[in-house]
C-alpha atoms as a PDB file:
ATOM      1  CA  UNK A   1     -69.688 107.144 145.624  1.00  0.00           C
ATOM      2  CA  UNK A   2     -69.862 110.225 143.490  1.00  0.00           C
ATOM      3  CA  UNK A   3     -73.519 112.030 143.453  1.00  0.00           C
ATOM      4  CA  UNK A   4     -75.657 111.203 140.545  1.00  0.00           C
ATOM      5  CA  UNK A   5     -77.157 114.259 138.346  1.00  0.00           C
ATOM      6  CA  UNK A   6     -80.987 114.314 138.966  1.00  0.00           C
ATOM      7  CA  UNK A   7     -82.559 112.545 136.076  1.00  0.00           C
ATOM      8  CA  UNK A   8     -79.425 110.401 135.168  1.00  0.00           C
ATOM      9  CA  UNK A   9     -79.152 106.539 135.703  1.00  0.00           C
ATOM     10  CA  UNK A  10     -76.051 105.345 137.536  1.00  0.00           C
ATOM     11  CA  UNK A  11     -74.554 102.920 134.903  1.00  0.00           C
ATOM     12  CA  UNK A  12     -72.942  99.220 136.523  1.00  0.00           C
ATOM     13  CA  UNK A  13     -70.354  97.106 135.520  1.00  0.00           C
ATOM     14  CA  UNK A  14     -70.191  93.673 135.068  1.00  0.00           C
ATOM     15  CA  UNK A  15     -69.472  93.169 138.708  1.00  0.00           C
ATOM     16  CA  UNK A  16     -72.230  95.857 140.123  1.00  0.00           C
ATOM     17  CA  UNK A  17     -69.492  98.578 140.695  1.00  0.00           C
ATOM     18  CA  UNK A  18     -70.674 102.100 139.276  1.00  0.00           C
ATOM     19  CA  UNK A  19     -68.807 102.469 136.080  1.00  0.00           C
ATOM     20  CA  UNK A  20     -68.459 106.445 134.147  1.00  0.00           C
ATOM     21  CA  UNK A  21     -70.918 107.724 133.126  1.00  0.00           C
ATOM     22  CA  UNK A  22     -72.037 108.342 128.991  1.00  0.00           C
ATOM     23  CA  UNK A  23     -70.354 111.364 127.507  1.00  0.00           C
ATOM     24  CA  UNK A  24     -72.430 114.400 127.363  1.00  0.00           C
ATOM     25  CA  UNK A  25     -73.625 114.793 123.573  1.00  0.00           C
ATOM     26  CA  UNK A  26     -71.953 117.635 121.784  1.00  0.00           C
ATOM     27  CA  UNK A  27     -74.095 120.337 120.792  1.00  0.00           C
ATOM     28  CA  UNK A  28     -74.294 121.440 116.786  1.00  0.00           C
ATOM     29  CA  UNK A  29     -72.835 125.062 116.534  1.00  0.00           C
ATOM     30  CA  UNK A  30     -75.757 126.205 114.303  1.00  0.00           C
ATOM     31  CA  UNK A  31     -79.381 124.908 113.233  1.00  0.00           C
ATOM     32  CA  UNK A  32     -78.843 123.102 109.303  1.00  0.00           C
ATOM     33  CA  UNK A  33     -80.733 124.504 106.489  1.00  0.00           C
ATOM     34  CA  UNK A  34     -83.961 122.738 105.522  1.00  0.00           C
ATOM     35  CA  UNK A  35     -85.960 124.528 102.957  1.00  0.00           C
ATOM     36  CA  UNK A  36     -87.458 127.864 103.914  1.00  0.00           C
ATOM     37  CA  UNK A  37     -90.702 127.437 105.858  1.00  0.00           C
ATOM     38  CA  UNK A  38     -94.193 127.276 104.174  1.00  0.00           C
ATOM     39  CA  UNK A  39     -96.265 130.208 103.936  1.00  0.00           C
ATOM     40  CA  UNK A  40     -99.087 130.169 107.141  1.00  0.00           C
ATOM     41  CA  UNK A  41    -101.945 128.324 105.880  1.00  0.00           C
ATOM     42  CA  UNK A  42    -105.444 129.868 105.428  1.00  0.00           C
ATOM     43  CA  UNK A  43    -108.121 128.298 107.602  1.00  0.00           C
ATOM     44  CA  UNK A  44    -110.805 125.804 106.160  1.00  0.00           C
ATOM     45  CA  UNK A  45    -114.051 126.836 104.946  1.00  0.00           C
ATOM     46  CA  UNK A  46    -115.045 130.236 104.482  1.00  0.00           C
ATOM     47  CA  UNK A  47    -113.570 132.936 106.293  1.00  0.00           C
ATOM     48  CA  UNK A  48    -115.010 133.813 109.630  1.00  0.00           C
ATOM     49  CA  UNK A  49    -117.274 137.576 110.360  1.00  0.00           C
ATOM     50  CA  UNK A  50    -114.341 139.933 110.907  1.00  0.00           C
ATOM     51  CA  UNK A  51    -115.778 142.346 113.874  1.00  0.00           C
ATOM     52  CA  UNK A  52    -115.125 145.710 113.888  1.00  0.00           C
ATOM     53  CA  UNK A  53    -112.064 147.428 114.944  1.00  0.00           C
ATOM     54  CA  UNK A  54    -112.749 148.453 118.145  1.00  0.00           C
ATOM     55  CA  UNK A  55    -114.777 145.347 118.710  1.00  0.00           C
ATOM     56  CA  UNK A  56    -111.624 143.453 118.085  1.00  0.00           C
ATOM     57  CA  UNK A  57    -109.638 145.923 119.616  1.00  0.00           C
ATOM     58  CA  UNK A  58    -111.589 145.335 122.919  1.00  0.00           C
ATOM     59  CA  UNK A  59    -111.872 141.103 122.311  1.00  0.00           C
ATOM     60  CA  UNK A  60    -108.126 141.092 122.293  1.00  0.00           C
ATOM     61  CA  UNK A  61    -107.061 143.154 125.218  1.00  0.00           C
ATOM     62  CA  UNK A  62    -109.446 140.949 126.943  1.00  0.00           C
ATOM     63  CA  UNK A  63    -108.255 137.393 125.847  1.00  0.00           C
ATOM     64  CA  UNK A  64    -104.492 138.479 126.290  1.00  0.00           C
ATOM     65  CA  UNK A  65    -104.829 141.005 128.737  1.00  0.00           C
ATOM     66  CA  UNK A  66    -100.977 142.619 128.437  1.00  0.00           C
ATOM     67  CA  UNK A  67    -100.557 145.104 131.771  1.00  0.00           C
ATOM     68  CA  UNK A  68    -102.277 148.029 131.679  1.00  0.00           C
ATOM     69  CA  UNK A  69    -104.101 147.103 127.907  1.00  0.00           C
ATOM     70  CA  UNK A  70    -101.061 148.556 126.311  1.00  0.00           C
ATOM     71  CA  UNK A  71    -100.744 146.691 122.979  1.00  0.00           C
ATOM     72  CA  UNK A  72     -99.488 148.695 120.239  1.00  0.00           C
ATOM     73  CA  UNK A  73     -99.437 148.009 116.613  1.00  0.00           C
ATOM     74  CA  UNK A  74     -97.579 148.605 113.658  1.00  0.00           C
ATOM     75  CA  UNK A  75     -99.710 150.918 111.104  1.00  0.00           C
ATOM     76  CA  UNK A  76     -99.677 147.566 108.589  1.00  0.00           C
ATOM     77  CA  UNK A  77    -101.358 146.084 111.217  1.00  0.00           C
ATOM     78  CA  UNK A  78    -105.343 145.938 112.288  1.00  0.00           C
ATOM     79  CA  UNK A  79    -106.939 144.927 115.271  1.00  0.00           C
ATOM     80  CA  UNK A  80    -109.395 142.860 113.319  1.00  0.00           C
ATOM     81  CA  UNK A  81    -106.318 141.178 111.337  1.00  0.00           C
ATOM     82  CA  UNK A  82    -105.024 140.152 114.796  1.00  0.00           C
ATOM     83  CA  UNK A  83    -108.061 138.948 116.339  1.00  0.00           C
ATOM     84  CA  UNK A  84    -107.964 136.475 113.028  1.00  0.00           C
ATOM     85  CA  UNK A  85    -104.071 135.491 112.979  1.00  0.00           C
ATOM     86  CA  UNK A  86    -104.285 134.978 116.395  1.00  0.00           C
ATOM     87  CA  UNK A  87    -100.393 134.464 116.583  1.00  0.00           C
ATOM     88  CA  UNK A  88     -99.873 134.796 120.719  1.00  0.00           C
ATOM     89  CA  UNK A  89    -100.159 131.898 122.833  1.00  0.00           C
ATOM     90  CA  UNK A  90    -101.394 129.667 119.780  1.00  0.00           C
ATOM     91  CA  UNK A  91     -99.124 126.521 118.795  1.00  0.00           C
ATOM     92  CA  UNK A  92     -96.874 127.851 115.597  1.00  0.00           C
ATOM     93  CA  UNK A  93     -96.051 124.557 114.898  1.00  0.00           C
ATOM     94  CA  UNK A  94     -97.721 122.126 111.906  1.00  0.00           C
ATOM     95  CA  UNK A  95     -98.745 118.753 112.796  1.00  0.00           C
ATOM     96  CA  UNK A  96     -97.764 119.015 116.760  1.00  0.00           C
ATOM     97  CA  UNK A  97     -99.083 115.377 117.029  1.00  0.00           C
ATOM     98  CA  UNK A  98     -98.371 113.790 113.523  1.00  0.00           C
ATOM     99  CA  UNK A  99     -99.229 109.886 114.856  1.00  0.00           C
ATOM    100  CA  UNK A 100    -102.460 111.214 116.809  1.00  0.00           C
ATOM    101  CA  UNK A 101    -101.113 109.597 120.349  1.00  0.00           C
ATOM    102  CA  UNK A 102    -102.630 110.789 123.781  1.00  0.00           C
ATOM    103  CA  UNK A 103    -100.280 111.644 126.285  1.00  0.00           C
ATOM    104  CA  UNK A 104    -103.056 110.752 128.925  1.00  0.00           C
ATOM    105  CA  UNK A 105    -102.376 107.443 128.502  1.00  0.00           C
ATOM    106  CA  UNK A 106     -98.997 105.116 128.278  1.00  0.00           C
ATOM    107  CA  UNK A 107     -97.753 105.066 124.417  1.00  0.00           C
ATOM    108  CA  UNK A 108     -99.816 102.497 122.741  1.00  0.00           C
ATOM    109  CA  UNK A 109     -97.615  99.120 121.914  1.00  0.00           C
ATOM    110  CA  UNK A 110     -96.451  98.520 118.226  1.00  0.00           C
ATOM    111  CA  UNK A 111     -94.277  96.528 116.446  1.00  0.00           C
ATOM    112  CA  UNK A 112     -91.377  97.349 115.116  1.00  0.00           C
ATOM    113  CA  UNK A 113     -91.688  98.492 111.242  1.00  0.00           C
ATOM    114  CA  UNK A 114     -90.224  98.400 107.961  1.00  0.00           C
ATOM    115  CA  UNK A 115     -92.681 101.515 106.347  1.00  0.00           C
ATOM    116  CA  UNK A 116     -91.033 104.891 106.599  1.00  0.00           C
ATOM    117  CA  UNK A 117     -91.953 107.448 108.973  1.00  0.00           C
ATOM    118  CA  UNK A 118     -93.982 109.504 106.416  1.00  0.00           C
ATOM    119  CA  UNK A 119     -96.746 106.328 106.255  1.00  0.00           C
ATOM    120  CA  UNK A 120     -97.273 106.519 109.856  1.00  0.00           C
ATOM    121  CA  UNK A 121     -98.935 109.533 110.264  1.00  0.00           C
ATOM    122  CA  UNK A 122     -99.832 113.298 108.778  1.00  0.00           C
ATOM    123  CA  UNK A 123     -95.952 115.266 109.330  1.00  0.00           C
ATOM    124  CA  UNK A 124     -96.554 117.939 106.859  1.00  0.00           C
ATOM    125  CA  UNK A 125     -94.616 120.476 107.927  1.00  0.00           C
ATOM    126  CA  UNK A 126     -91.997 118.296 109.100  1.00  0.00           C
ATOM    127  CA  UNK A 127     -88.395 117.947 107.165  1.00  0.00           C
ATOM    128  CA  UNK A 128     -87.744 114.536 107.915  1.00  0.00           C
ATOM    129  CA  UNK A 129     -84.226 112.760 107.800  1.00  0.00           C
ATOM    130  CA  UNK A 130     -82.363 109.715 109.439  1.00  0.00           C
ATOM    131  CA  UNK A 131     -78.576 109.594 111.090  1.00  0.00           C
ATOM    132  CA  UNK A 132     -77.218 106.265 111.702  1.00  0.00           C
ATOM    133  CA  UNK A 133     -75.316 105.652 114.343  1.00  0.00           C
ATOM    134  CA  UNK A 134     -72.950 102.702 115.866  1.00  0.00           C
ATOM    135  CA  UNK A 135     -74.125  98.690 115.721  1.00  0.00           C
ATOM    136  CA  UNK A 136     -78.319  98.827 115.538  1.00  0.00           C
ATOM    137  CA  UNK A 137     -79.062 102.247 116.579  1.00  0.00           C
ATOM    138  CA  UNK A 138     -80.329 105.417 114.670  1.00  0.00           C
ATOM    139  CA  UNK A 139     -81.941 108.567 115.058  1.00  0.00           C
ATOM    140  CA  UNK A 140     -85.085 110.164 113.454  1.00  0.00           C
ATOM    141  CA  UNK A 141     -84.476 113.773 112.789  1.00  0.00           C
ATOM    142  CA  UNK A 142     -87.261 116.103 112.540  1.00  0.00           C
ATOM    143  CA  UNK A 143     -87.347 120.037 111.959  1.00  0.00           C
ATOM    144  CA  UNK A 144     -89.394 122.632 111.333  1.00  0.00           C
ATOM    145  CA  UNK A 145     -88.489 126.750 110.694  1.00  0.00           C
ATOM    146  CA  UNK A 146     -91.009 128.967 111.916  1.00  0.00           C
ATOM    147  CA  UNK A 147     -91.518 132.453 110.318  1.00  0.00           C
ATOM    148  CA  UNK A 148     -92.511 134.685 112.969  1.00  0.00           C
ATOM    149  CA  UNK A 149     -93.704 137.505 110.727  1.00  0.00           C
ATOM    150  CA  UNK A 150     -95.352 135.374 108.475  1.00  0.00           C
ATOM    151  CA  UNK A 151     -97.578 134.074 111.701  1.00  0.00           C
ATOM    152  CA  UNK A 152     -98.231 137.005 112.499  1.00  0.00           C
ATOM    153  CA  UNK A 153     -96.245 139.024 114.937  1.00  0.00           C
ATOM    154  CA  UNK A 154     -94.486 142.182 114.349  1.00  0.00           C
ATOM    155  CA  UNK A 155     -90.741 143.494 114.157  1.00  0.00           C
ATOM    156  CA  UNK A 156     -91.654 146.054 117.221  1.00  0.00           C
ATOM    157  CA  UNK A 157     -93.558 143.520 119.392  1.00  0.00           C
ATOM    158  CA  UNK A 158     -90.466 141.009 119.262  1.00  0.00           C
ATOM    159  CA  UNK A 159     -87.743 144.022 119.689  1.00  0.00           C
ATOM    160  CA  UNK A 160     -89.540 146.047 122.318  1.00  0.00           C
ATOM    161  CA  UNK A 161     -91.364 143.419 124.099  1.00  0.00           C
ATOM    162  CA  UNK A 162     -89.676 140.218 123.495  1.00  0.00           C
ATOM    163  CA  UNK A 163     -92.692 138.393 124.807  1.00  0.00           C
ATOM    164  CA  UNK A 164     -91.734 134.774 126.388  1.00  0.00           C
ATOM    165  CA  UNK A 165     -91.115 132.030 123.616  1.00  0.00           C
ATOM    166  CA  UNK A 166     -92.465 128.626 125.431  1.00  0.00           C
ATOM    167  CA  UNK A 167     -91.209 125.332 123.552  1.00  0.00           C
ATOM    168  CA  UNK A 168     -92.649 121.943 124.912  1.00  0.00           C
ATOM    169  CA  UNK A 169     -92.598 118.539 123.887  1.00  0.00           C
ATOM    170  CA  UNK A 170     -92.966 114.777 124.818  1.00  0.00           C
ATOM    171  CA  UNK A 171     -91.367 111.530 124.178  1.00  0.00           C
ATOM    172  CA  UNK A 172     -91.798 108.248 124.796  1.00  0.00           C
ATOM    173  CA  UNK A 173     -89.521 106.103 127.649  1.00  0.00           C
ATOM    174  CA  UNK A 174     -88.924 103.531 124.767  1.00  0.00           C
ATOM    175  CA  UNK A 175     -86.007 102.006 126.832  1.00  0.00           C
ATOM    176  CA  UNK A 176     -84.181 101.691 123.583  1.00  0.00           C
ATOM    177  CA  UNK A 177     -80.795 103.552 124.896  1.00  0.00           C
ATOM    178  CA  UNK A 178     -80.041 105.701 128.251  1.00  0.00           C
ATOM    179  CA  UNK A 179     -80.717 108.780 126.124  1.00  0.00           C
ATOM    180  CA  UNK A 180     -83.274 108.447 123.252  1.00  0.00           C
ATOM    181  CA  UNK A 181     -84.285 112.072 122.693  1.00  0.00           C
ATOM    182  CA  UNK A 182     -82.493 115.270 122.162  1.00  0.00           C
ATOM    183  CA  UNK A 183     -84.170 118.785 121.673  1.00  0.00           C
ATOM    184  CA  UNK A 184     -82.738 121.296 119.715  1.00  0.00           C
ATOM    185  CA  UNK A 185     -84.250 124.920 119.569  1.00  0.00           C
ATOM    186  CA  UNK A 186     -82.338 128.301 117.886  1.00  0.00           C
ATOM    187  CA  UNK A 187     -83.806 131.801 117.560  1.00  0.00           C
ATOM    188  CA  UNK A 188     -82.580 133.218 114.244  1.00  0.00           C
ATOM    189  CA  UNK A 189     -82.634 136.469 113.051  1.00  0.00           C
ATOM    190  CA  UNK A 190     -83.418 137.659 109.877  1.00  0.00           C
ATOM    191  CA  UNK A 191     -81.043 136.042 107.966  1.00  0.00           C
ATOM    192  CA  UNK A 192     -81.892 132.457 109.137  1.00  0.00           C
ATOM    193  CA  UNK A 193     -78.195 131.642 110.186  1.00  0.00           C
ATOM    194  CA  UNK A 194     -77.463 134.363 112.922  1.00  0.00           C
ATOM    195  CA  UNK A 195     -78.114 133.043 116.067  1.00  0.00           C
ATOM    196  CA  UNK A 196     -79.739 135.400 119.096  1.00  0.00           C
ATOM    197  CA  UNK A 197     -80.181 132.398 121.685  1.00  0.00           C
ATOM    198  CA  UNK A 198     -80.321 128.664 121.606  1.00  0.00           C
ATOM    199  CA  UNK A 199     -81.220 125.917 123.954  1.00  0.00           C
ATOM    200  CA  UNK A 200     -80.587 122.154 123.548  1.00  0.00           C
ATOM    201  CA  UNK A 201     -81.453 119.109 125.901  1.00  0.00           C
ATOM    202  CA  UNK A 202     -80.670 115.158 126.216  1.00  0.00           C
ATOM    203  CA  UNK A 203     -82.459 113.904 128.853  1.00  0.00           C
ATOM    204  CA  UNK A 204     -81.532 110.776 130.444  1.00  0.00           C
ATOM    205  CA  UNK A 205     -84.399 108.421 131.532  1.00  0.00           C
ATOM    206  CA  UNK A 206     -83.856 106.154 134.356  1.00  0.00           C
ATOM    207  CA  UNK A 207     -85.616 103.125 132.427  1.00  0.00           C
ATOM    208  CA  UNK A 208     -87.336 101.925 135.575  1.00  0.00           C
ATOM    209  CA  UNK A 209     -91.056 103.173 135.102  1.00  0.00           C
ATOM    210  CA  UNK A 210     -93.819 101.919 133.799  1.00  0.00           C
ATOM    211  CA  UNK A 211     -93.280 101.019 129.872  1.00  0.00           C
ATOM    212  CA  UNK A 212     -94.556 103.495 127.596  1.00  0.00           C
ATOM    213  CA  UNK A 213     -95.057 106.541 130.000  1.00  0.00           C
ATOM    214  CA  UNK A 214     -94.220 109.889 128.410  1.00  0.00           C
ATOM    215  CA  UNK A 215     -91.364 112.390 129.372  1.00  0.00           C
ATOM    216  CA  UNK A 216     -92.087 116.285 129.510  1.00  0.00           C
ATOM    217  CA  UNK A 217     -89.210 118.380 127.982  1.00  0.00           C
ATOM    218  CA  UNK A 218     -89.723 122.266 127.962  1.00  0.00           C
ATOM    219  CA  UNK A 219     -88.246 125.866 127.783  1.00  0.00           C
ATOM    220  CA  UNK A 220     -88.852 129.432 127.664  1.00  0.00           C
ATOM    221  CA  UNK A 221     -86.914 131.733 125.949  1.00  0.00           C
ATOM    222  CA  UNK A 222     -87.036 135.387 127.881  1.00  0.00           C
ATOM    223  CA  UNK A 223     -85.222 138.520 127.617  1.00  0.00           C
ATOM    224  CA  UNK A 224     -83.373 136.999 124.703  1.00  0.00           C
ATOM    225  CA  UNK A 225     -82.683 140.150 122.810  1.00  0.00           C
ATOM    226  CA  UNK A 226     -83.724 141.978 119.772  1.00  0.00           C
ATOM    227  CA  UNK A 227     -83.925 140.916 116.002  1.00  0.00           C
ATOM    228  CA  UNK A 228     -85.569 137.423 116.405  1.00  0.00           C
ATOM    229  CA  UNK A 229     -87.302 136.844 113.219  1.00  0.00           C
ATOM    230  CA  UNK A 230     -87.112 132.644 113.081  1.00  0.00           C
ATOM    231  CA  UNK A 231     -87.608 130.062 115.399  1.00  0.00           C
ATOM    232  CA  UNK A 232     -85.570 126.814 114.216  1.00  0.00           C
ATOM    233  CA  UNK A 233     -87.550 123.434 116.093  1.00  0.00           C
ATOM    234  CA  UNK A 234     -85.784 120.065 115.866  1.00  0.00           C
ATOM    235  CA  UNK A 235     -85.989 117.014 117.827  1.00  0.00           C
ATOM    236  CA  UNK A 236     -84.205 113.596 116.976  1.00  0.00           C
ATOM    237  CA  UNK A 237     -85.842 110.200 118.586  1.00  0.00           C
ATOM    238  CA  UNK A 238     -83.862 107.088 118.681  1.00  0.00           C
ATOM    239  CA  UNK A 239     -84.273 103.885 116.882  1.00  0.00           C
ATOM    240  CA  UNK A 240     -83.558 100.094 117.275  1.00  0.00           C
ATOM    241  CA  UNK A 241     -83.384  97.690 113.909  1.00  0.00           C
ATOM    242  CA  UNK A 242     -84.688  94.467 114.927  1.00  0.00           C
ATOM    243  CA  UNK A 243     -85.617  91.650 113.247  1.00  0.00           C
ATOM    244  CA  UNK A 244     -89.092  92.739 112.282  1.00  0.00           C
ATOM    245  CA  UNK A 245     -87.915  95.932 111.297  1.00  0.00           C
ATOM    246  CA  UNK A 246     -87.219  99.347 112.892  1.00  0.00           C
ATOM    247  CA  UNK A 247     -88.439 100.220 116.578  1.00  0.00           C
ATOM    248  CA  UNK A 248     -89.232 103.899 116.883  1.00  0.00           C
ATOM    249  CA  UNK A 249     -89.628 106.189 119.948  1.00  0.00           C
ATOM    250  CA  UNK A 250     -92.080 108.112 119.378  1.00  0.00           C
ATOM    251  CA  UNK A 251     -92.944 111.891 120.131  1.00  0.00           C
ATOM    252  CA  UNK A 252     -96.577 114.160 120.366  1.00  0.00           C
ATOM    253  CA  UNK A 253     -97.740 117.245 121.210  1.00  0.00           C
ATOM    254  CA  UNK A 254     -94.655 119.764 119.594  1.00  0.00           C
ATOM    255  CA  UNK A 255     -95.634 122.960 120.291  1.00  0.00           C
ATOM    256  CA  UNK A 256     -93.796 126.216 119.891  1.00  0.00           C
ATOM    257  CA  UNK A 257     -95.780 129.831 120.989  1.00  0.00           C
ATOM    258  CA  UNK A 258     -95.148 133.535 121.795  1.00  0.00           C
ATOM    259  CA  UNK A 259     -97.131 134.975 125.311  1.00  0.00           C
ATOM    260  CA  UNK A 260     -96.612 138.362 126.590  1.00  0.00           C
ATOM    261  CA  UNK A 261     -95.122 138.590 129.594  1.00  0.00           C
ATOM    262  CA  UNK A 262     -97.329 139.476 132.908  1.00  0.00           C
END
């Protein structure tokens, strides 16, 4: 019997002989174009005491603690306006958990739904669209383009550096297909189409656990080369049409974020 890929299900006939396996999805070339990310947004309430320079010099060589305290920044940049952006190891995406699930505990039951994804939940940020597929089946498409500079981070930090870029994410073991979530990450440059690296994933889910446990799905990005300026997210769940209405499989805690390497 031919070895099974970690992670996979061995499929079955009709008569309980192994039969081939799915085809392995195939990968788009380049990330589409949704419209160009929104501008960082300011915090609530009023803005917070800025400390001084070298205070905030000191407060974030401790926090991030890069070897040696060797941190250095662009003349446009300040210590204080750093300690404020805070745009290393902090989640760069919006709404990371748009339907407000816990991953500490199975995916709550629902039923399946007519209202579109938008009523569900708070997915600002989120460029929402749907691809059918064969017979019942669909996916939900989400993206979002993040704009590195814009966060925060600096030209020289992402050349010179190239601190780790750590993408994570969860989905739900719906048991609505074999393979009911695919991740999709590109690192642009400035120009939004050239592509420095890329990673994409389909896991397969054996659907024998408990119902409703979540799946982790995660990379990091290192030593991927200079002129990343973008960092183009998308994931795509799979759906059912039933009578009731659409099925979903859901998906929390997003998260996309810059560290410096130890």
């Amino acid at each position: 019997m031919a070895e099974v890929p970690e992670g996979h299900a061995l499929a079955m006939d009709a008569e309980g002989n192994p039969s081939e396996p799915p085809p392995s999805p195939q990968w788009p070339p380049s990330p589409p174009s949704p419209p160009s990310p929104a501008a960082p947004e300011s915090p609530a309430g009023p803005e917070p005491a800025s400390p001084t320079e070298a205070y905030a010099r000191q407060l974030v060589l401790e926090e991030w603690g890069p070897s040696g305290g060797k941190l250095q920044l662009p003349e446009h940049l300040s210590w204080r306006l750093l300690f404020l952006r805070r745009p290393l190891y902090r989640n760069l995406l919006r709404s990371p958990n748009p339907e407000g699930i816990n991953i500490y505990e199975p995916a709550p039951r629902t039923r399946p739904t007519r209202q579109p994804l938008e009523a569900l939940g708070n997915f600002k940020g989120w460029f929402i669209k749907t691809e059918q597929l064969q017979q019942d089946l669909s996916w939900t498409v989400k993206q979002q383009c993040v704009d590195l500079l814009a966060e925060g981070l600096w030209e020289e930090l992402m050349d010179d550096e190239q601190p780790d870029i750590t993408v994570m994410d969860w989905f739900e073991d719906s048991r609505l297909d074999t393979c009911v979530y695919e991740l999709h990450v590109w690192l642009l440059a400035a120009d939004r189409r050239t592509v420095i690296a890329q990673h994409h994933a389909a896991p397969r889910v054996s659907r024998r656990g408990a119902p409703g446990s979540w799946v982790q799905v995660s990379h990091v990005f290192r030593h991927y080369g200079s002129g990343v300026r973008f960092i183009h997210f998308m994931h795509k769940t799979k759906n059912r049409m039933e009578a009731g209405g659409l099925r979903r499989t859901r998906v929390t805690d997003s998260s996309v974020s810059v560290q410096l390497r130890e």
